[in-house]
C-alpha atoms as a PDB file:
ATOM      1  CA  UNK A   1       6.914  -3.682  -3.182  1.00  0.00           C
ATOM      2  CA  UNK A   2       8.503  -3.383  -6.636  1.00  0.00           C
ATOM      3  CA  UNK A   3      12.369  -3.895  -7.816  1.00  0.00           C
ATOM      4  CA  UNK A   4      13.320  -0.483  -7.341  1.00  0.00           C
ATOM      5  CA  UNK A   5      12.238  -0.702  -3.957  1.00  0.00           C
ATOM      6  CA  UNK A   6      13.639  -4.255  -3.260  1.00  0.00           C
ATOM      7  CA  UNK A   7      17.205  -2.623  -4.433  1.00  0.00           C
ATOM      8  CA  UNK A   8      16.989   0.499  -2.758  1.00  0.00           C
ATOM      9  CA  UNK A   9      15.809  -1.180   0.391  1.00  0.00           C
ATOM     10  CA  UNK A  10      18.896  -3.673   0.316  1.00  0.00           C
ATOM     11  CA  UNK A  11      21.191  -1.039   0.015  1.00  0.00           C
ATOM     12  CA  UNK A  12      20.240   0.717   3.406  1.00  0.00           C
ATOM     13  CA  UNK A  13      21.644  -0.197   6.079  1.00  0.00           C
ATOM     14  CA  UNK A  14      20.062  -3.406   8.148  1.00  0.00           C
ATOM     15  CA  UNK A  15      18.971  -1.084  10.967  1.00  0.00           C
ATOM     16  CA  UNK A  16      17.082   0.712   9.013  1.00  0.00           C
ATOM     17  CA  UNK A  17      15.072  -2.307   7.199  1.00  0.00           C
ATOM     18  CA  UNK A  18      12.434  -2.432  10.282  1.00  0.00           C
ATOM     19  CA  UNK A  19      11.788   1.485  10.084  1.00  0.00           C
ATOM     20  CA  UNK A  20      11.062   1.307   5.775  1.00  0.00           C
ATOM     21  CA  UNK A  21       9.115  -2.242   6.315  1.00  0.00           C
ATOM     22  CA  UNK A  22       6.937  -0.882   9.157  1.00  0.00           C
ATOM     23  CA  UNK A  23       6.403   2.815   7.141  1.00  0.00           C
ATOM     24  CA  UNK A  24       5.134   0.471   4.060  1.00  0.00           C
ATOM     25  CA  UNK A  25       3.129  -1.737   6.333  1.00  0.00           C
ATOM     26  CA  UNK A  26       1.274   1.287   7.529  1.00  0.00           C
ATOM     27  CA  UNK A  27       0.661   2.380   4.090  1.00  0.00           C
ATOM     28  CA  UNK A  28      -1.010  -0.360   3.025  1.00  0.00           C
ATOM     29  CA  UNK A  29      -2.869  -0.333   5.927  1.00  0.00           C
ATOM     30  CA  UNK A  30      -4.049   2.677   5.561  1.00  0.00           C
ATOM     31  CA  UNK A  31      -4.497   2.158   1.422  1.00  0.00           C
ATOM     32  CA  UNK A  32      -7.129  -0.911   2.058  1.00  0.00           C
ATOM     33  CA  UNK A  33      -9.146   1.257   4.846  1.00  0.00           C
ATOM     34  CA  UNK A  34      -9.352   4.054   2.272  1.00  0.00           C
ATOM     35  CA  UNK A  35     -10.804   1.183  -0.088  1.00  0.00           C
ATOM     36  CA  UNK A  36     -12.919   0.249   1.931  1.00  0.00           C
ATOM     37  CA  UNK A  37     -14.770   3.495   3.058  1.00  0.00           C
ATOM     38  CA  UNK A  38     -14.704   4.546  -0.480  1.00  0.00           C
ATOM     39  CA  UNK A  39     -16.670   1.616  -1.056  1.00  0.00           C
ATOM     40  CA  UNK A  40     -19.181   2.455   2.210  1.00  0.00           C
ATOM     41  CA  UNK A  41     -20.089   5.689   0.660  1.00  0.00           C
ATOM     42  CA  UNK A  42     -23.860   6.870  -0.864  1.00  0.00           C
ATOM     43  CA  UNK A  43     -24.000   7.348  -4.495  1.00  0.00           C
ATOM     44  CA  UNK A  44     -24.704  10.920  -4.011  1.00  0.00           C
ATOM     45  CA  UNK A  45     -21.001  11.610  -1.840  1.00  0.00           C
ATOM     46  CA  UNK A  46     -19.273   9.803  -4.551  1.00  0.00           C
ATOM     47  CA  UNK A  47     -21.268  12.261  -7.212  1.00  0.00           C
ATOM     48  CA  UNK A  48     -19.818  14.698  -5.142  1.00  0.00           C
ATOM     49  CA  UNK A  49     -16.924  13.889  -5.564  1.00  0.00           C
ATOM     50  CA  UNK A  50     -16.876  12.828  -9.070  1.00  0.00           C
ATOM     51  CA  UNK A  51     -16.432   8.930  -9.183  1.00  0.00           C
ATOM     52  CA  UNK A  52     -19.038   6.457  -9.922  1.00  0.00           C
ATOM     53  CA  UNK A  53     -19.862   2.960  -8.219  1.00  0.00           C
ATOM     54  CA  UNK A  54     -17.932   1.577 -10.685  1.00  0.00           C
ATOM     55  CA  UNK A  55     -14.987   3.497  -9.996  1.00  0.00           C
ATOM     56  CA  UNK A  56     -15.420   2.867  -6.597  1.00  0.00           C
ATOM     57  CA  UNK A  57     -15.286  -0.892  -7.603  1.00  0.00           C
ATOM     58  CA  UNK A  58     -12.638  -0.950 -10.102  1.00  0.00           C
ATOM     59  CA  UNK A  59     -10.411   1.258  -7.077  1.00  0.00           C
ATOM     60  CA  UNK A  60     -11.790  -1.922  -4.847  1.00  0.00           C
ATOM     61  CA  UNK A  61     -10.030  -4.443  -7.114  1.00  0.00           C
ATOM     62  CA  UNK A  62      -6.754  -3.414  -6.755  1.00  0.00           C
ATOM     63  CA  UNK A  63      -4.596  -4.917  -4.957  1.00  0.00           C
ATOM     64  CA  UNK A  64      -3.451  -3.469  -1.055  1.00  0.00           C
ATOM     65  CA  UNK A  65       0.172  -3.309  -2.349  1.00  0.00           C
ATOM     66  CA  UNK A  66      -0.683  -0.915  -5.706  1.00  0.00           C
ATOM     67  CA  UNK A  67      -0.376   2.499  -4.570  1.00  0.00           C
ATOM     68  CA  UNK A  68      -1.880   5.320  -6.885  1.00  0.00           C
ATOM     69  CA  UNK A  69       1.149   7.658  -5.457  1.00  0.00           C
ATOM     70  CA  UNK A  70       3.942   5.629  -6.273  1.00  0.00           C
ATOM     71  CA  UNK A  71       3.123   5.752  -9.832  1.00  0.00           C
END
């Protein structure tokens, strides 16, 4: 989670807190298992989809917390 996140999240209300920490929780969740079955994939699906093994690697690197949407 970054600052702007931190600060937005303490300015909600405390009943809300569980709701946003469980929504993020999922995300990364859901963010490693994408990693992961990129990963699982033949050379010729990721050809098919334009990436390489070693963007599939370098995308496996990151960290479960960076999220390519929130950029």
């Amino acid at each position: 989670m970054n600052r702007q996140s931190v600060v937005t999240a303490a300015r909600q209300p405390l009943k809300v807190w569980p709701v946003s920490m469980l929504r993020q929780l999922r995300r990364w969740i859901e963010l490693a298992r994408e990693r992961r079955q990129l990963a699982m994939l033949s050379d010729g699906a990721l050809k098919d989809l334009g990436l390489s093994r070693a963007d599939i690697y370098q995308e496996s690197q990151l960290p479960f917390w960076h999220d390519p949407l929130k950029r």
